[in-house]
C-alpha atoms as a PDB file:
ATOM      1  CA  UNK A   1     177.896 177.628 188.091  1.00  0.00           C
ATOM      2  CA  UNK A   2     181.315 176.942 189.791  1.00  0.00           C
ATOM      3  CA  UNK A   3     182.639 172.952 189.261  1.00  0.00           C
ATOM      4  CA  UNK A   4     183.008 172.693 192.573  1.00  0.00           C
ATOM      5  CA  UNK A   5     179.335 172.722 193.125  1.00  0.00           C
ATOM      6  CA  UNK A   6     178.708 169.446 190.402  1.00  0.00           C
ATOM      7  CA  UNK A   7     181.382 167.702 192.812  1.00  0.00           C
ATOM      8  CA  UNK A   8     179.033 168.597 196.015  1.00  0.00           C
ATOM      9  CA  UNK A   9     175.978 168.128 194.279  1.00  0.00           C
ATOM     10  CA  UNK A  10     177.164 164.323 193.862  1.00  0.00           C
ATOM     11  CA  UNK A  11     177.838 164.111 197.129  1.00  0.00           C
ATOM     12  CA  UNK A  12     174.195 164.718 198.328  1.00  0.00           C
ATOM     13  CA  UNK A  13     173.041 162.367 195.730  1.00  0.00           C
ATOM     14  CA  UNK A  14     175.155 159.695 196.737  1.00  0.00           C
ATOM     15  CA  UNK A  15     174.029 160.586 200.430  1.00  0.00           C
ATOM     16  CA  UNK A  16     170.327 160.707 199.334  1.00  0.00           C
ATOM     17  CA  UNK A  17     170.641 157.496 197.464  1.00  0.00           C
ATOM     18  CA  UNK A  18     171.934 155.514 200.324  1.00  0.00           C
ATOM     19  CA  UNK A  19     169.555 156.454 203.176  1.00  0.00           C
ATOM     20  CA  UNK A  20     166.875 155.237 200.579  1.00  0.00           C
ATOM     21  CA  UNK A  21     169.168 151.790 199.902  1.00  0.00           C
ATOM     22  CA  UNK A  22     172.020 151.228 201.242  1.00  0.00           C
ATOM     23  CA  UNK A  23     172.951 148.563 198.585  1.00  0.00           C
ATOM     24  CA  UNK A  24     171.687 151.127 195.895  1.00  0.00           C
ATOM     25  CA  UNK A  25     175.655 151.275 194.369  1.00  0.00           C
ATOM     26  CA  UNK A  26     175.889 147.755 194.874  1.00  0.00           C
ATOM     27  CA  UNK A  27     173.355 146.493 192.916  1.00  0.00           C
ATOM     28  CA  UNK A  28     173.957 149.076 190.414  1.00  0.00           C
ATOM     29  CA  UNK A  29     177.673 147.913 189.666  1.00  0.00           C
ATOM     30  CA  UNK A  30     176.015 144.640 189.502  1.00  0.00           C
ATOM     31  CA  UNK A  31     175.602 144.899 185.447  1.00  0.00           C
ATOM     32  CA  UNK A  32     172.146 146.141 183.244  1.00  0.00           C
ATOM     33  CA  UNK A  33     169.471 144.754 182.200  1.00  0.00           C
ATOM     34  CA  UNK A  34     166.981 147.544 181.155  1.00  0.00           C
ATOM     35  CA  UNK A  35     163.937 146.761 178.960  1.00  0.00           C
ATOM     36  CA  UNK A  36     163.651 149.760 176.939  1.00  0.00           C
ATOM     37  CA  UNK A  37     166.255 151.263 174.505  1.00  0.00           C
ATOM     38  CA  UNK A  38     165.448 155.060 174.510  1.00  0.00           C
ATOM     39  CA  UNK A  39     167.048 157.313 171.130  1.00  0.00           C
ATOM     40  CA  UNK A  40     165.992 160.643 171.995  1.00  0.00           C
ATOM     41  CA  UNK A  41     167.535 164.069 171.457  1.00  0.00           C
ATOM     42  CA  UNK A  42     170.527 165.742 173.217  1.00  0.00           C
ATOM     43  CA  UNK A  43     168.414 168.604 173.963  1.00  0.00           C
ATOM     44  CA  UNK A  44     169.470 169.743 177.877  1.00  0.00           C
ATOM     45  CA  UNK A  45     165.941 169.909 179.059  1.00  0.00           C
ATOM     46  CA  UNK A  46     164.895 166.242 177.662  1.00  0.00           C
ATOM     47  CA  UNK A  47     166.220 163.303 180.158  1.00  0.00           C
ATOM     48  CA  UNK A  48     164.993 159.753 179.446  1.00  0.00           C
ATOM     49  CA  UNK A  49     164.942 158.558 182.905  1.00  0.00           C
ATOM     50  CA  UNK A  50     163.219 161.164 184.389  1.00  0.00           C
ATOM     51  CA  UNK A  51     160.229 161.775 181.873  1.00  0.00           C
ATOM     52  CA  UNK A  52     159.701 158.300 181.174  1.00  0.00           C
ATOM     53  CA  UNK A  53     159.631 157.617 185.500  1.00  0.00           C
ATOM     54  CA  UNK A  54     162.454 155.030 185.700  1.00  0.00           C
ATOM     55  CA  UNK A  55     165.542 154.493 187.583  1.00  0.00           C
ATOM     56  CA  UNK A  56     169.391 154.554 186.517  1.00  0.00           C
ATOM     57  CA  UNK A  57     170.120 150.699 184.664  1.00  0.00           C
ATOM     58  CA  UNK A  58     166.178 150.232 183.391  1.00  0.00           C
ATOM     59  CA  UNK A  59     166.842 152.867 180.477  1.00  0.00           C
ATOM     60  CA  UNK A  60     170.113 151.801 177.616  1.00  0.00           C
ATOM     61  CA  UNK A  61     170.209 155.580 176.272  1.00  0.00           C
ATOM     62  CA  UNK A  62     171.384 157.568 172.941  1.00  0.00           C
ATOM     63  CA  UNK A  63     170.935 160.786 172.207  1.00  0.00           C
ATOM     64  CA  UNK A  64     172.184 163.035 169.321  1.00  0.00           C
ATOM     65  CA  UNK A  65     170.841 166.380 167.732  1.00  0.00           C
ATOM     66  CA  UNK A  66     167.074 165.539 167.250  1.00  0.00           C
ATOM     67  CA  UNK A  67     166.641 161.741 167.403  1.00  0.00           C
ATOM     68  CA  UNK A  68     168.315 161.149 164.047  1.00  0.00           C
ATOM     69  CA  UNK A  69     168.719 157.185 163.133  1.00  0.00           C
ATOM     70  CA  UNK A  70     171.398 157.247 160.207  1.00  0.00           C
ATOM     71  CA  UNK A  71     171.651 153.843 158.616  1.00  0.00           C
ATOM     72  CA  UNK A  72     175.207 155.045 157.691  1.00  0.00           C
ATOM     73  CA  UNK A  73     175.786 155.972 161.019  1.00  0.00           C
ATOM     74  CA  UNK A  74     178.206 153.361 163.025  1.00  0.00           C
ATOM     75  CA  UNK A  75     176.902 155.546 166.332  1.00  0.00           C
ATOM     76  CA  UNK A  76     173.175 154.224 165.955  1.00  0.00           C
ATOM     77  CA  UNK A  77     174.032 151.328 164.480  1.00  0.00           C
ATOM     78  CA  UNK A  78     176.062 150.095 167.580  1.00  0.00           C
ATOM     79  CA  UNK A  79     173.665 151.588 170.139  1.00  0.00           C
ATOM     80  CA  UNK A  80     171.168 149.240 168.348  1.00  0.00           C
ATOM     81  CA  UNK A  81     173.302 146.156 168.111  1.00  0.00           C
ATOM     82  CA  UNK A  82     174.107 146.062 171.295  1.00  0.00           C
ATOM     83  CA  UNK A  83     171.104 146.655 172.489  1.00  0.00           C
ATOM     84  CA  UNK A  84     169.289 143.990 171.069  1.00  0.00           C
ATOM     85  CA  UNK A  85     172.035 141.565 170.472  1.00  0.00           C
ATOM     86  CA  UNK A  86     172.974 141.741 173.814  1.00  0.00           C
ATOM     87  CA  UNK A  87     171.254 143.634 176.321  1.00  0.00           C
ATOM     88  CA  UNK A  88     167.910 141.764 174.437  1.00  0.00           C
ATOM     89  CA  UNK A  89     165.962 145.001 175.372  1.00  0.00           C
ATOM     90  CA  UNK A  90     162.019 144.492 174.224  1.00  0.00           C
ATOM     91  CA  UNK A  91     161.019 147.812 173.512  1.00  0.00           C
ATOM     92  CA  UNK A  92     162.892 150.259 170.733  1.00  0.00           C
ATOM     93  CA  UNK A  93     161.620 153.909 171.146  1.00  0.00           C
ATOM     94  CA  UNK A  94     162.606 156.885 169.362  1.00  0.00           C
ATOM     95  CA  UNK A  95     161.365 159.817 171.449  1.00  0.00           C
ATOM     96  CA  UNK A  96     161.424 163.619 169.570  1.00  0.00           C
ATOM     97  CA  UNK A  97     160.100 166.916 171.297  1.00  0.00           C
ATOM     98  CA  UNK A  98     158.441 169.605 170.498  1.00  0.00           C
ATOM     99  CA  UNK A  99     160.790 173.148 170.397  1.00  0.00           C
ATOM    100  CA  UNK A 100     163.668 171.067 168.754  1.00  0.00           C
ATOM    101  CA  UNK A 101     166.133 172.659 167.969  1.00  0.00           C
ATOM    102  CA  UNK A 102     167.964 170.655 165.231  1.00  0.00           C
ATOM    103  CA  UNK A 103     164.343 170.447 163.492  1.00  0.00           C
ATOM    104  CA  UNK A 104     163.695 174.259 163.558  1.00  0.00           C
ATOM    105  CA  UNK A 105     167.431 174.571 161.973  1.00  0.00           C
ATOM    106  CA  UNK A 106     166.725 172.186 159.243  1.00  0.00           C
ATOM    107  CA  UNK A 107     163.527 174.219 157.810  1.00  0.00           C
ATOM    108  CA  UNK A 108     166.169 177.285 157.810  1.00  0.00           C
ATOM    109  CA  UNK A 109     167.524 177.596 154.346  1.00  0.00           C
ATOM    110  CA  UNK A 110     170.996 178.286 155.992  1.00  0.00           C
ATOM    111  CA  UNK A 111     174.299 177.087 155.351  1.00  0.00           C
ATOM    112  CA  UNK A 112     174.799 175.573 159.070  1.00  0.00           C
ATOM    113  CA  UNK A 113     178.392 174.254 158.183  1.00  0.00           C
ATOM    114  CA  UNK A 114     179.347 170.865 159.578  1.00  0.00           C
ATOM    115  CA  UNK A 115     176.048 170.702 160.929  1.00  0.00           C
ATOM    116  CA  UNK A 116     174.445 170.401 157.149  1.00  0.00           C
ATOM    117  CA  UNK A 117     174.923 167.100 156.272  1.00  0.00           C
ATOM    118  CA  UNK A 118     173.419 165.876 159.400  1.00  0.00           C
ATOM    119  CA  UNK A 119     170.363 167.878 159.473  1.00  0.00           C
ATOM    120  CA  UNK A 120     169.945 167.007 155.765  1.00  0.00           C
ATOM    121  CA  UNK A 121     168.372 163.574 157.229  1.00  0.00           C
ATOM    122  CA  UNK A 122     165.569 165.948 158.328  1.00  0.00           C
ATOM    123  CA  UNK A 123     165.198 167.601 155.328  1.00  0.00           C
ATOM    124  CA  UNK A 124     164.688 164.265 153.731  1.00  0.00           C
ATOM    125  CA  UNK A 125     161.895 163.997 155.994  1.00  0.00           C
ATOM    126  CA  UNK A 126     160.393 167.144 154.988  1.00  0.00           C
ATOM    127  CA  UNK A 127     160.814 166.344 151.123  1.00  0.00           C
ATOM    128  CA  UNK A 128     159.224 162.826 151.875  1.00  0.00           C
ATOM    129  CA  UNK A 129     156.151 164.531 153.309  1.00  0.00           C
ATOM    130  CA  UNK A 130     156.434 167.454 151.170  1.00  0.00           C
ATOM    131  CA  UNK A 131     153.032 167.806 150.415  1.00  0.00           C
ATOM    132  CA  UNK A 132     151.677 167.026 153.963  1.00  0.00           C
ATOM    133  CA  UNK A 133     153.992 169.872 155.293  1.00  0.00           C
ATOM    134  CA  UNK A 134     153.278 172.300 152.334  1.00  0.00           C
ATOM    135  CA  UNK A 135     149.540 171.962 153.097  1.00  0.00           C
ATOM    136  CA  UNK A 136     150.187 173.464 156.732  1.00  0.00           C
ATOM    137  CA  UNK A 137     150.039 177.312 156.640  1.00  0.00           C
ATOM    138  CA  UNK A 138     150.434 177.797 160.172  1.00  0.00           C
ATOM    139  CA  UNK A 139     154.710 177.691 160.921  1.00  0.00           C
ATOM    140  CA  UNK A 140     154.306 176.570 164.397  1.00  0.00           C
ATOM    141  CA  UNK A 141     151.914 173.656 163.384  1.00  0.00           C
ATOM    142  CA  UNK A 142     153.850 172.743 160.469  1.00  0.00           C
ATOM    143  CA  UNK A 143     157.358 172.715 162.667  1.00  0.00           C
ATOM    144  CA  UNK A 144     155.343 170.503 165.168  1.00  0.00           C
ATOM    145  CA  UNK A 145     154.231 168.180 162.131  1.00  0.00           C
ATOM    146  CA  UNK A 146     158.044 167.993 161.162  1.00  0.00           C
ATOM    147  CA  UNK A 147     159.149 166.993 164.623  1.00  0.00           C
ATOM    148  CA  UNK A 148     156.395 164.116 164.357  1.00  0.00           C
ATOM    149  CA  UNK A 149     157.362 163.052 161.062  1.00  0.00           C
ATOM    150  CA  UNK A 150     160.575 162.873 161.783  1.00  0.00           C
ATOM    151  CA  UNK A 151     160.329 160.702 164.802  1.00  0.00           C
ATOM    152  CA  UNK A 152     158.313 158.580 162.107  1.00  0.00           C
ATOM    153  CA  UNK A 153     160.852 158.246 159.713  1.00  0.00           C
ATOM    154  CA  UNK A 154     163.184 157.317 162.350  1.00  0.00           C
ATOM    155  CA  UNK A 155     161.275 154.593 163.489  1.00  0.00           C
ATOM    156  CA  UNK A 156     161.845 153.309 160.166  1.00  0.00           C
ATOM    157  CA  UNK A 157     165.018 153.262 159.880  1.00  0.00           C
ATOM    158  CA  UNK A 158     165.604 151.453 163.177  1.00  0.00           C
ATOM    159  CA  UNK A 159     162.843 148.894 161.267  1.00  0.00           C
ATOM    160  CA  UNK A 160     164.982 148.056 158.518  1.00  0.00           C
ATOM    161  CA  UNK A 161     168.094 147.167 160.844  1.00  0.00           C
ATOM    162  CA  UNK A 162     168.666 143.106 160.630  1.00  0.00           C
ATOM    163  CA  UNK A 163     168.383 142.792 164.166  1.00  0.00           C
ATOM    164  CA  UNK A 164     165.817 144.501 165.079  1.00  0.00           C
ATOM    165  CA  UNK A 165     163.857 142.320 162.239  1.00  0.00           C
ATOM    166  CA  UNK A 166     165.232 139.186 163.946  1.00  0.00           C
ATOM    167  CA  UNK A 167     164.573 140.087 167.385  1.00  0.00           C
ATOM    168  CA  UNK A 168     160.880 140.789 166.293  1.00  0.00           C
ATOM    169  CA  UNK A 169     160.635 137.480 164.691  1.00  0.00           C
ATOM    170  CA  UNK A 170     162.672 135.653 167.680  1.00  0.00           C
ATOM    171  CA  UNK A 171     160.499 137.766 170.287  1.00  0.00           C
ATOM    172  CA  UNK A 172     158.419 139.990 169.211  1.00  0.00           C
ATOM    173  CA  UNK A 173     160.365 143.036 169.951  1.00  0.00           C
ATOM    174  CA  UNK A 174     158.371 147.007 169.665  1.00  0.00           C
ATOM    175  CA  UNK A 175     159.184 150.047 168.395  1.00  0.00           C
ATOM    176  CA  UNK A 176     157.509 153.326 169.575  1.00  0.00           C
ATOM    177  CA  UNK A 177     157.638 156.688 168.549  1.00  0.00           C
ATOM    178  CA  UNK A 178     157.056 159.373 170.945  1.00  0.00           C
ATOM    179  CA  UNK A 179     156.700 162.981 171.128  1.00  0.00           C
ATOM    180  CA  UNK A 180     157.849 165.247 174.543  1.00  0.00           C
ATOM    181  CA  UNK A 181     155.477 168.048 174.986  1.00  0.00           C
ATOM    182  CA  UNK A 182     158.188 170.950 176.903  1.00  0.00           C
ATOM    183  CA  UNK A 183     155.595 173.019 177.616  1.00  0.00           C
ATOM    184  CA  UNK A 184     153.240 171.017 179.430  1.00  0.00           C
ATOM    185  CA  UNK A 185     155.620 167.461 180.356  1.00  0.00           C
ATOM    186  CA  UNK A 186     153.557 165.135 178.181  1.00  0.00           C
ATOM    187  CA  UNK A 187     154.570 162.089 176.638  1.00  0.00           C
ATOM    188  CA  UNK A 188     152.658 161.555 173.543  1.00  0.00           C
ATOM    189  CA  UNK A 189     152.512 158.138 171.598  1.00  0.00           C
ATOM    190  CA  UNK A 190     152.039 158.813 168.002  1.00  0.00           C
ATOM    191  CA  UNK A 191     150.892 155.097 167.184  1.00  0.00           C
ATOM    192  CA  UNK A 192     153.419 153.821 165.429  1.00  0.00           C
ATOM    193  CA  UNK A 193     152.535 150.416 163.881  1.00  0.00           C
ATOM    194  CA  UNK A 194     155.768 148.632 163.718  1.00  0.00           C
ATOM    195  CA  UNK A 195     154.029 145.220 162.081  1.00  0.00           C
ATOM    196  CA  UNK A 196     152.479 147.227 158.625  1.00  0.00           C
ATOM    197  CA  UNK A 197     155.718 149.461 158.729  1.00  0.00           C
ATOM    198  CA  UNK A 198     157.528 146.394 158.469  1.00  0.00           C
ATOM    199  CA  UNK A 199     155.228 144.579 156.485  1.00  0.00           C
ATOM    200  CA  UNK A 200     155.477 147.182 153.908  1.00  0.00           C
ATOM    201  CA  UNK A 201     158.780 147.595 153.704  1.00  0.00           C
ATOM    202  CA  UNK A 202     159.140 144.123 153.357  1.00  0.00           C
ATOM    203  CA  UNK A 203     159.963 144.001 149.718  1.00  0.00           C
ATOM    204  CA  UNK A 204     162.916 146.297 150.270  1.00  0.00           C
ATOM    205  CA  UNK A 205     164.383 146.235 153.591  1.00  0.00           C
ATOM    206  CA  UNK A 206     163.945 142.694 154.485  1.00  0.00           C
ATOM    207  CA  UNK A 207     166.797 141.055 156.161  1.00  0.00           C
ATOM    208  CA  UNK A 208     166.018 138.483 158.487  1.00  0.00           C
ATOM    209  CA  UNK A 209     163.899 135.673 158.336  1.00  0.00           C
END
């Protein structure tokens, strides 16, 4: 594709978006308030927004190679903060897909250079569930299980932050994990129950009162 065409392609948008509102870029400079704090992948084909049906400024988005939530990484950790410190989003949801990428290269026993000690947070998924995932014989079904878990695990990591224990406790703020289905455009809710999560990490992750 030439650049040129990403420059005209604005154009129309901005064009298309005014003859719907012609205070759309008004309101929008306005400041955010979205509800929802989305941590997805960086996966081209996966856009927050557009699967979940929501305009630009109701969505605060990160995205990094397949929905990883660090505790070590200052990246999430500020996404978060400011998030729910400040934007006071109510809803938390970690959203993986099916035909990741960065979860197919972490079951490869590869040396994937810089990459390795990123994906190694999903293969400390895998040797959490080890026995789950061992039990699969079928690859594709035990790659799918992976990307689940994973979203799982993820969601607990955003549990033990302090402020998203304080904002629960203050207001009763969610966390959801979600699964993209590519092939057929399905958002699936895997059921994540953030109050026994929390309740049973408790012991060891509590921070906030």
């Amino acid at each position: 594709m030439d650049i040129t065409q990403i420059f005209e392609n604005n154009r129309n948008w901005i064009n298309k978006q005014l003859q719907i509102n012609n205070h759309y870029f008004e309101k929008l400079s306005k400041g955010q308030s979205p509800e929802f704090l989305y941590i997805g992948c960086s996966d081209s084909r996966v856009s927050a927004e557009e699967l979940m049906g929501l305009e630009p400024g109701k969505v605060f988005v990160h995205r990094n190679i397949a929905n990883i939530v660090p505790n070590t990484d200052l990246n999430s950790m500020s996404v978060i903060n400011y998030a729910v410190v400040h934007l006071k989003v109510k809803h938390i949801v970690v959203c993986g897909h099916y035909g990741c990428g960065g979860v197919f290269a972490a079951m490869q026993q590869s040396d994937l250079g810089i990459l390795n000690p990123w994906l190694r947070n999903i293969r400390d998924v895998y040797r959490i569930h080890q026995k789950t995932l061992d039990a699969i014989t079928d690859e594709e079904e035990k790659y799918k299980k992976l990307v689940e878990l994973n979203v799982q695990e993820q969601c607990v990591n955003v549990i033990k932050t302090a402020e998203v224990q304080k904002a629960y406790n203050e207001r009763n703020l969610k966390v959801y994990g979600w699964i993209f289905d590519i092939s057929s455009g399905k958002l699936i809710d895997l059921d994540i129950n953030f109050t026994e999560i929390l309740k049973d990490i408790t012991k060891i992750y509590k921070i906030s009162n």
